[in-house]
PDB file of N, CA and C in Angstrom:
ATOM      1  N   UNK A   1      -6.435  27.694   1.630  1.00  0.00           N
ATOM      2  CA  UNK A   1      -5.595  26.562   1.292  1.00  0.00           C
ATOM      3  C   UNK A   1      -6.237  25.841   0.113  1.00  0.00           C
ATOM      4  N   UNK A   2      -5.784  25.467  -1.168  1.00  0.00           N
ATOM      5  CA  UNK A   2      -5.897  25.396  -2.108  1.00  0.00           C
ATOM      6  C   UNK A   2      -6.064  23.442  -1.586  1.00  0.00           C
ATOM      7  N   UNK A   3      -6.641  22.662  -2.426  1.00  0.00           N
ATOM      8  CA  UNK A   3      -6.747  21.264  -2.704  1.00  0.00           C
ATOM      9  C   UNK A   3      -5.068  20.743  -2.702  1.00  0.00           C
ATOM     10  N   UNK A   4      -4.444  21.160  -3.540  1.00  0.00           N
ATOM     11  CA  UNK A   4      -3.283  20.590  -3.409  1.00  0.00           C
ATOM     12  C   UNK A   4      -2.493  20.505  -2.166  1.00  0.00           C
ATOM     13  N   UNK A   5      -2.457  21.703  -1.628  1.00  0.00           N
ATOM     14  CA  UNK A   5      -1.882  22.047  -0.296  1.00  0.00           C
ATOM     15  C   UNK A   5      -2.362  21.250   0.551  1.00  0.00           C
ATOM     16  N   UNK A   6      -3.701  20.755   0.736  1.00  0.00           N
ATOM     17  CA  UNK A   6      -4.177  20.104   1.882  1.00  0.00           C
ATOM     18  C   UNK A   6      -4.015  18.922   2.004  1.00  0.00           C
ATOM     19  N   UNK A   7      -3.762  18.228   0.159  1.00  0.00           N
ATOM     20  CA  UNK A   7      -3.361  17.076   0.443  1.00  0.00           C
ATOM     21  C   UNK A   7      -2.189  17.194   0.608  1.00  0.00           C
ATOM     22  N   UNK A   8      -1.368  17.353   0.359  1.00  0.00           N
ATOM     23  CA  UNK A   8       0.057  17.332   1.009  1.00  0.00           C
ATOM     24  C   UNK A   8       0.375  17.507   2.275  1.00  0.00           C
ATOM     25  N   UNK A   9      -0.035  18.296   3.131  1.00  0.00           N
ATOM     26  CA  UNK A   9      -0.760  18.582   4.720  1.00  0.00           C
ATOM     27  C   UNK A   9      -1.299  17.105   4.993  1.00  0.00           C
ATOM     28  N   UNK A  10      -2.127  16.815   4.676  1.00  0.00           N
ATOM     29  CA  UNK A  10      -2.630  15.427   4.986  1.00  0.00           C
ATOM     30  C   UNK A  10      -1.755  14.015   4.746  1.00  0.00           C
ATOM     31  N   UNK A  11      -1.024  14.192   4.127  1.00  0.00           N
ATOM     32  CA  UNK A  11       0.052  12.993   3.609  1.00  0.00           C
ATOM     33  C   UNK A  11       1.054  13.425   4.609  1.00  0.00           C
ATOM     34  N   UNK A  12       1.592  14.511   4.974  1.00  0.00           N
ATOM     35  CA  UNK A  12       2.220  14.663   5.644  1.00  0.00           C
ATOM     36  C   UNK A  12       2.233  14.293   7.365  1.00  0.00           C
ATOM     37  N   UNK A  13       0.467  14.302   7.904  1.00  0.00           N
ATOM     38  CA  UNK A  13       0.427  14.009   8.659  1.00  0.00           C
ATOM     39  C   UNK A  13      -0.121  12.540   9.052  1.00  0.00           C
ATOM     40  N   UNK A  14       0.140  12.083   8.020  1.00  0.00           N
ATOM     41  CA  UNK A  14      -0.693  10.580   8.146  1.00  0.00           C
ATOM     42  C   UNK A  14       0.975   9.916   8.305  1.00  0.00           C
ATOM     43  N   UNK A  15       1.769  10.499   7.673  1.00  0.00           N
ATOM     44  CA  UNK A  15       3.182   9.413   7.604  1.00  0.00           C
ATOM     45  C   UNK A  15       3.924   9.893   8.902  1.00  0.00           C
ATOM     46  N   UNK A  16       3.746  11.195   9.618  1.00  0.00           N
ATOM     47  CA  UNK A  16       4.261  11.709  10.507  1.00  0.00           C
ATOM     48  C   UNK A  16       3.474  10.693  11.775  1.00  0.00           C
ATOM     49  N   UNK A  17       2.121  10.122  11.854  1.00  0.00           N
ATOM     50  CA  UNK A  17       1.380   9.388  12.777  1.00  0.00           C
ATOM     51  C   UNK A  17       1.732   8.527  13.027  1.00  0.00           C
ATOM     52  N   UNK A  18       2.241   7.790  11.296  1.00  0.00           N
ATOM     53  CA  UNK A  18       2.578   6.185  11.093  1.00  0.00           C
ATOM     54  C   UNK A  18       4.132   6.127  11.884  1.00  0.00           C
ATOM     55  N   UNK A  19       5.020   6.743  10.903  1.00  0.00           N
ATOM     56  CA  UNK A  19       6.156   6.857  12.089  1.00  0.00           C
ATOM     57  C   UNK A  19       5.818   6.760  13.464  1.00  0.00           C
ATOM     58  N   UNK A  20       5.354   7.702  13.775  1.00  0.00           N
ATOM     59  CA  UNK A  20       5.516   7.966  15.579  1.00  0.00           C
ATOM     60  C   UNK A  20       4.597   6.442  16.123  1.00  0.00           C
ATOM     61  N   UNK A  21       3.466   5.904  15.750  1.00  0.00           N
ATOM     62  CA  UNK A  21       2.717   4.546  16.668  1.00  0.00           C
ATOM     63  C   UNK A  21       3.949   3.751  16.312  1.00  0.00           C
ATOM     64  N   UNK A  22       4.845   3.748  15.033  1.00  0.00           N
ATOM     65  CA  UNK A  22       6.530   2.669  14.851  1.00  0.00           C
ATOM     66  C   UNK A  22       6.674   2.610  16.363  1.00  0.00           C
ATOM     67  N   UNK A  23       7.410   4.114  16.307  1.00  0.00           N
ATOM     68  CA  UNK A  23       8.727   4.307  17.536  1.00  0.00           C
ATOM     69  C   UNK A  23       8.091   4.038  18.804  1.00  0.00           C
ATOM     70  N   UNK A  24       6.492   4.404  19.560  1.00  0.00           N
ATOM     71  CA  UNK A  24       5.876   3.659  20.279  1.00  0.00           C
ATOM     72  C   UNK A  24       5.525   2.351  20.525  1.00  0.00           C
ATOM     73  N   UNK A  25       5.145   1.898  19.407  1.00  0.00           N
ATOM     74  CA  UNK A  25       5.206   0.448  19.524  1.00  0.00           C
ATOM     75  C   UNK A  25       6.411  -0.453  19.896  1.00  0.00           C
ATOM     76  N   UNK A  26       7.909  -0.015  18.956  1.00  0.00           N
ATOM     77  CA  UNK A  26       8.513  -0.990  19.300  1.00  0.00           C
ATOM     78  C   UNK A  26       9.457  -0.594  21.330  1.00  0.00           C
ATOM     79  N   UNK A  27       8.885   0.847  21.287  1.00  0.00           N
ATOM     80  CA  UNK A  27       9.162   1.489  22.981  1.00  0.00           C
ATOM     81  C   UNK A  27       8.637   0.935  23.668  1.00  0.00           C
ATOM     82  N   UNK A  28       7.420   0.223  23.739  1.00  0.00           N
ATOM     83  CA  UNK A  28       6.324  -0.466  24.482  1.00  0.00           C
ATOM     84  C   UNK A  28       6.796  -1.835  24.447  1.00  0.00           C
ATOM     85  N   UNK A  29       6.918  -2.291  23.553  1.00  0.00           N
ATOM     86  CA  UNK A  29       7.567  -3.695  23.230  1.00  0.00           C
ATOM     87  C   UNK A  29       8.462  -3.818  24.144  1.00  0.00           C
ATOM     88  N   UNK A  30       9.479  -2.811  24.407  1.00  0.00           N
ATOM     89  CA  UNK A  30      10.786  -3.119  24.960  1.00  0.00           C
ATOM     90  C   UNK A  30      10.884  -2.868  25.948  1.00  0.00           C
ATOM     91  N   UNK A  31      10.279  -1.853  26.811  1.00  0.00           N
ATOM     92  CA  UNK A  31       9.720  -1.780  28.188  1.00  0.00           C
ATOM     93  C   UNK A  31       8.715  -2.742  29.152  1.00  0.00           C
ATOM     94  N   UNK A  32       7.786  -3.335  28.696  1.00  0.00           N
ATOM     95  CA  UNK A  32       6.518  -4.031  28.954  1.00  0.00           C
ATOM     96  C   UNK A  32       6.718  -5.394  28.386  1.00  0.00           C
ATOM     97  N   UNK A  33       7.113  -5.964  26.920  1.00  0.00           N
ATOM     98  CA  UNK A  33       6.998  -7.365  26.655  1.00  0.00           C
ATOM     99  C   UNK A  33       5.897  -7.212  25.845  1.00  0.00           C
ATOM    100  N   UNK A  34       4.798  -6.354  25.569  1.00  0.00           N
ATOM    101  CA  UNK A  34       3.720  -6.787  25.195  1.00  0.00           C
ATOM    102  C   UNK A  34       3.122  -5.449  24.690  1.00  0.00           C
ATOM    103  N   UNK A  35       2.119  -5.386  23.344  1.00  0.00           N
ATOM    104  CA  UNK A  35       1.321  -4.666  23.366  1.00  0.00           C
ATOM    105  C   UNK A  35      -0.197  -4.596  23.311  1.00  0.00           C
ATOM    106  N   UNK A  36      -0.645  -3.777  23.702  1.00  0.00           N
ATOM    107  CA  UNK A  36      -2.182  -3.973  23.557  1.00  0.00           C
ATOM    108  C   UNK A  36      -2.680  -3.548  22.346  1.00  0.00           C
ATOM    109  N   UNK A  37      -3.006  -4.392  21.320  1.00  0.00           N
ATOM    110  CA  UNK A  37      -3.461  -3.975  19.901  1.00  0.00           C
ATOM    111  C   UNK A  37      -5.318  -4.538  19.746  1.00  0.00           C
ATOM    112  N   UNK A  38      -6.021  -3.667  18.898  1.00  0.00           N
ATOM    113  CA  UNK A  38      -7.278  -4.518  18.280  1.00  0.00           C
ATOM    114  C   UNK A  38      -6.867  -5.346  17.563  1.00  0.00           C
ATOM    115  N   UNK A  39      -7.095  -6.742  17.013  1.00  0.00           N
ATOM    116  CA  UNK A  39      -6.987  -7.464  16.048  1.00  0.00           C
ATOM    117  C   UNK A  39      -8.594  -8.257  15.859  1.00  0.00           C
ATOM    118  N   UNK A  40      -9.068  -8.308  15.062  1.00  0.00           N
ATOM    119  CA  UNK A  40      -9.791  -9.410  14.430  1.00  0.00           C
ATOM    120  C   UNK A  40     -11.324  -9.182  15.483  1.00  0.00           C
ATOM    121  N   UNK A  41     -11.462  -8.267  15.913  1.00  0.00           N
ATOM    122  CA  UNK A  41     -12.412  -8.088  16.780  1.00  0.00           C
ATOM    123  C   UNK A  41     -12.132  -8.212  18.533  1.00  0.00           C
ATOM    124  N   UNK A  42     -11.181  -8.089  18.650  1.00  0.00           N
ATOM    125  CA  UNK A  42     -10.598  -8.873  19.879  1.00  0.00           C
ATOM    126  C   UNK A  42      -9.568  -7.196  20.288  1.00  0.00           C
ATOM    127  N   UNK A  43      -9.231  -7.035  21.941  1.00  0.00           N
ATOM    128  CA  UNK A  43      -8.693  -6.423  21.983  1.00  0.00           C
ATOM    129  C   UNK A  43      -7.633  -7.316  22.708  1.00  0.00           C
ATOM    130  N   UNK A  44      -6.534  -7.447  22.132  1.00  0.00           N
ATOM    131  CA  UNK A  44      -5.584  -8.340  22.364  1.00  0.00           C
ATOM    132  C   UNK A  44      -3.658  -8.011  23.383  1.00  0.00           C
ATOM    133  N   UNK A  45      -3.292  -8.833  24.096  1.00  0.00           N
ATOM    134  CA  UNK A  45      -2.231  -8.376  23.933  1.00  0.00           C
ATOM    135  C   UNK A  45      -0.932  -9.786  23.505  1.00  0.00           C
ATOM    136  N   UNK A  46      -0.436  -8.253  22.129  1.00  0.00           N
ATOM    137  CA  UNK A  46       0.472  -9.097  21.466  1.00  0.00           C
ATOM    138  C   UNK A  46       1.634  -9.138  22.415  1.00  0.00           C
ATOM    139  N   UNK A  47       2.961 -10.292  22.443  1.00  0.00           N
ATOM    140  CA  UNK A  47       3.981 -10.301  22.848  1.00  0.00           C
ATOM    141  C   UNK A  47       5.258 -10.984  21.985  1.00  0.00           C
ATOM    142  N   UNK A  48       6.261 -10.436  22.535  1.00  0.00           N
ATOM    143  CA  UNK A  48       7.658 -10.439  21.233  1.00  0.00           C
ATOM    144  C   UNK A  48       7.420 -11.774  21.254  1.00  0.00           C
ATOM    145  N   UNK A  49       7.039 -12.229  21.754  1.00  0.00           N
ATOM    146  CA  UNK A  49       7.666 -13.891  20.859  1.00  0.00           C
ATOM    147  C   UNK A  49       6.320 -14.203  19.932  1.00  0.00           C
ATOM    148  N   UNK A  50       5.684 -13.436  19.662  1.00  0.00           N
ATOM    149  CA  UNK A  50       4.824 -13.496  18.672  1.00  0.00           C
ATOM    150  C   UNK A  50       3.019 -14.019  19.006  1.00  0.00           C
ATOM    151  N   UNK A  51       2.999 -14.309  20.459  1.00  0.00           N
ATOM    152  CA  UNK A  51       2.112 -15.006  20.746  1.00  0.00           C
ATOM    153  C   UNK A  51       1.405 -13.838  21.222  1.00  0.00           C
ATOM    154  N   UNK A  52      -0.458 -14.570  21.133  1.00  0.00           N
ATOM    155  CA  UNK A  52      -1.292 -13.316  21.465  1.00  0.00           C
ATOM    156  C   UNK A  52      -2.322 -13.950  22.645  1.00  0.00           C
ATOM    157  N   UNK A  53      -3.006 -13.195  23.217  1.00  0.00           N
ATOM    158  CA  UNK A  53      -3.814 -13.393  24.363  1.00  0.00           C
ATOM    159  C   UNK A  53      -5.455 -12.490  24.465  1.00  0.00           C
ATOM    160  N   UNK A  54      -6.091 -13.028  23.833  1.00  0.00           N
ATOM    161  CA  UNK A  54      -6.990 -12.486  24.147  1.00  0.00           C
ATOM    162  C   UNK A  54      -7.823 -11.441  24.849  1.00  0.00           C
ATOM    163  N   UNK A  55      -7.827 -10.467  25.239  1.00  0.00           N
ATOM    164  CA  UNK A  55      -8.285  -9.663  26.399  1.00  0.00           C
ATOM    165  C   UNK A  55     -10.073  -9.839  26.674  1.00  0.00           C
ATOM    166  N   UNK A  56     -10.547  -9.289  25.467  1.00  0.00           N
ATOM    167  CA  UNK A  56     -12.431  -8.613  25.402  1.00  0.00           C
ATOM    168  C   UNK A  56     -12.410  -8.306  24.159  1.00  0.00           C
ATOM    169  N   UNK A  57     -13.559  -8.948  23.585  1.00  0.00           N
ATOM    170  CA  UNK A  57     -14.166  -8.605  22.338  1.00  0.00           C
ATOM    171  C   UNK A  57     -14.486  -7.136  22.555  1.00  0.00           C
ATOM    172  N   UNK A  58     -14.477  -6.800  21.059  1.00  0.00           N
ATOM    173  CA  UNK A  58     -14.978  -5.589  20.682  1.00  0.00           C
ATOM    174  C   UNK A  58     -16.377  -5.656  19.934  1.00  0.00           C
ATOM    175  N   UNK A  59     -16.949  -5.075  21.316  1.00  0.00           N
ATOM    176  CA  UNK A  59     -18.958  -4.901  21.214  1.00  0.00           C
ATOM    177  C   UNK A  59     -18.984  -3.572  20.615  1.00  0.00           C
ATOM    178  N   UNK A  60     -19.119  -3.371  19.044  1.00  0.00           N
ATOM    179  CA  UNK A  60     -19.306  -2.314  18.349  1.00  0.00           C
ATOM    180  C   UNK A  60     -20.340  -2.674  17.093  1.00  0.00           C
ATOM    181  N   UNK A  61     -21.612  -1.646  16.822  1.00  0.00           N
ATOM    182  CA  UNK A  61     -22.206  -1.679  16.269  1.00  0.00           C
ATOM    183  C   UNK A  61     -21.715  -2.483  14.813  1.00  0.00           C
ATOM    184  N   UNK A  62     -22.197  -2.624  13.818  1.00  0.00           N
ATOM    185  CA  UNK A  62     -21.957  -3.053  12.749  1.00  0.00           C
ATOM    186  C   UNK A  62     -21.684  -1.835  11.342  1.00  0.00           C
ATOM    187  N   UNK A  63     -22.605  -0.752  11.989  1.00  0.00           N
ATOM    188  CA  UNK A  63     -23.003   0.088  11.014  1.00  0.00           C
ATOM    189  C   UNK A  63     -22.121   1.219  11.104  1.00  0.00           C
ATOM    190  N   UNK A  64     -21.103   0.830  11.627  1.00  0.00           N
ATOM    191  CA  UNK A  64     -20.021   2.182  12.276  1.00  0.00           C
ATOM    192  C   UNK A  64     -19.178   2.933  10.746  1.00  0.00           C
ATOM    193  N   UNK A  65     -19.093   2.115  10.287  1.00  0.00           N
ATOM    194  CA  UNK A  65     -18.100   1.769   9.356  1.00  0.00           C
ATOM    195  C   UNK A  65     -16.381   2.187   9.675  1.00  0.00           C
ATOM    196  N   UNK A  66     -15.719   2.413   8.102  1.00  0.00           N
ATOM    197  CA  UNK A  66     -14.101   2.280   8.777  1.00  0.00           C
ATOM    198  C   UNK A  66     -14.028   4.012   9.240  1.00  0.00           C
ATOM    199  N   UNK A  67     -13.072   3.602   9.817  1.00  0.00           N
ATOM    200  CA  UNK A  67     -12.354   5.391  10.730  1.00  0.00           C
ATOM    201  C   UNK A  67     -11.571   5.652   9.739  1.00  0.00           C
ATOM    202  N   UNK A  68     -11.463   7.274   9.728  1.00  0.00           N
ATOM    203  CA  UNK A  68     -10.822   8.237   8.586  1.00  0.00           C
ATOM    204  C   UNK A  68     -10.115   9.046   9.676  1.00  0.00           C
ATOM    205  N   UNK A  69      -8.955   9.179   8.615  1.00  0.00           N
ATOM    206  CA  UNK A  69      -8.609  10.719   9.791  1.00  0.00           C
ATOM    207  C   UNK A  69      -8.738  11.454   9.357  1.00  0.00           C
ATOM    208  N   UNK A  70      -9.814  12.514   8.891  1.00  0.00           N
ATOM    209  CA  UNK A  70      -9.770  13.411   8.267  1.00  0.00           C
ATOM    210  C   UNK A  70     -10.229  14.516   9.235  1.00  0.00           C
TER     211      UNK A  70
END
């Protein structure tokens, strides 16, 4: 598989991911009221009327750095 090919493979599956957590998220939303998202260090749950709730910090090293999907 040539460079080009893979990125296209890879774009393909990054927008195919993004779609699908959409159609989960707003499925969860509409079943439950609420989702459980990370935000801001916090593992939170959001709810449709926009309000959030705290759950448990997120105790993670510093040195992790960001996640790739590669």
């Amino acid at each position: 598989m040539n460079t080009n090919e893979e990125y296209l493979t890879k774009r393909i599956v990054i927008r195919a991911t993004r779609r699908g957590m959409k159609v989960a998220s707003k499925e969860t939303m509409e079943a439950m009221g609420y989702n459980v998202i990370a935000q801001d260090g916090w593992i939170v749950k959001k709810y449709q009327d926009g309000s959030i709730e705290q759950i448990n910090p997120i105790n993670a090293p510093a040195d992790l750095g960001p996640v790739t999907l590669d």
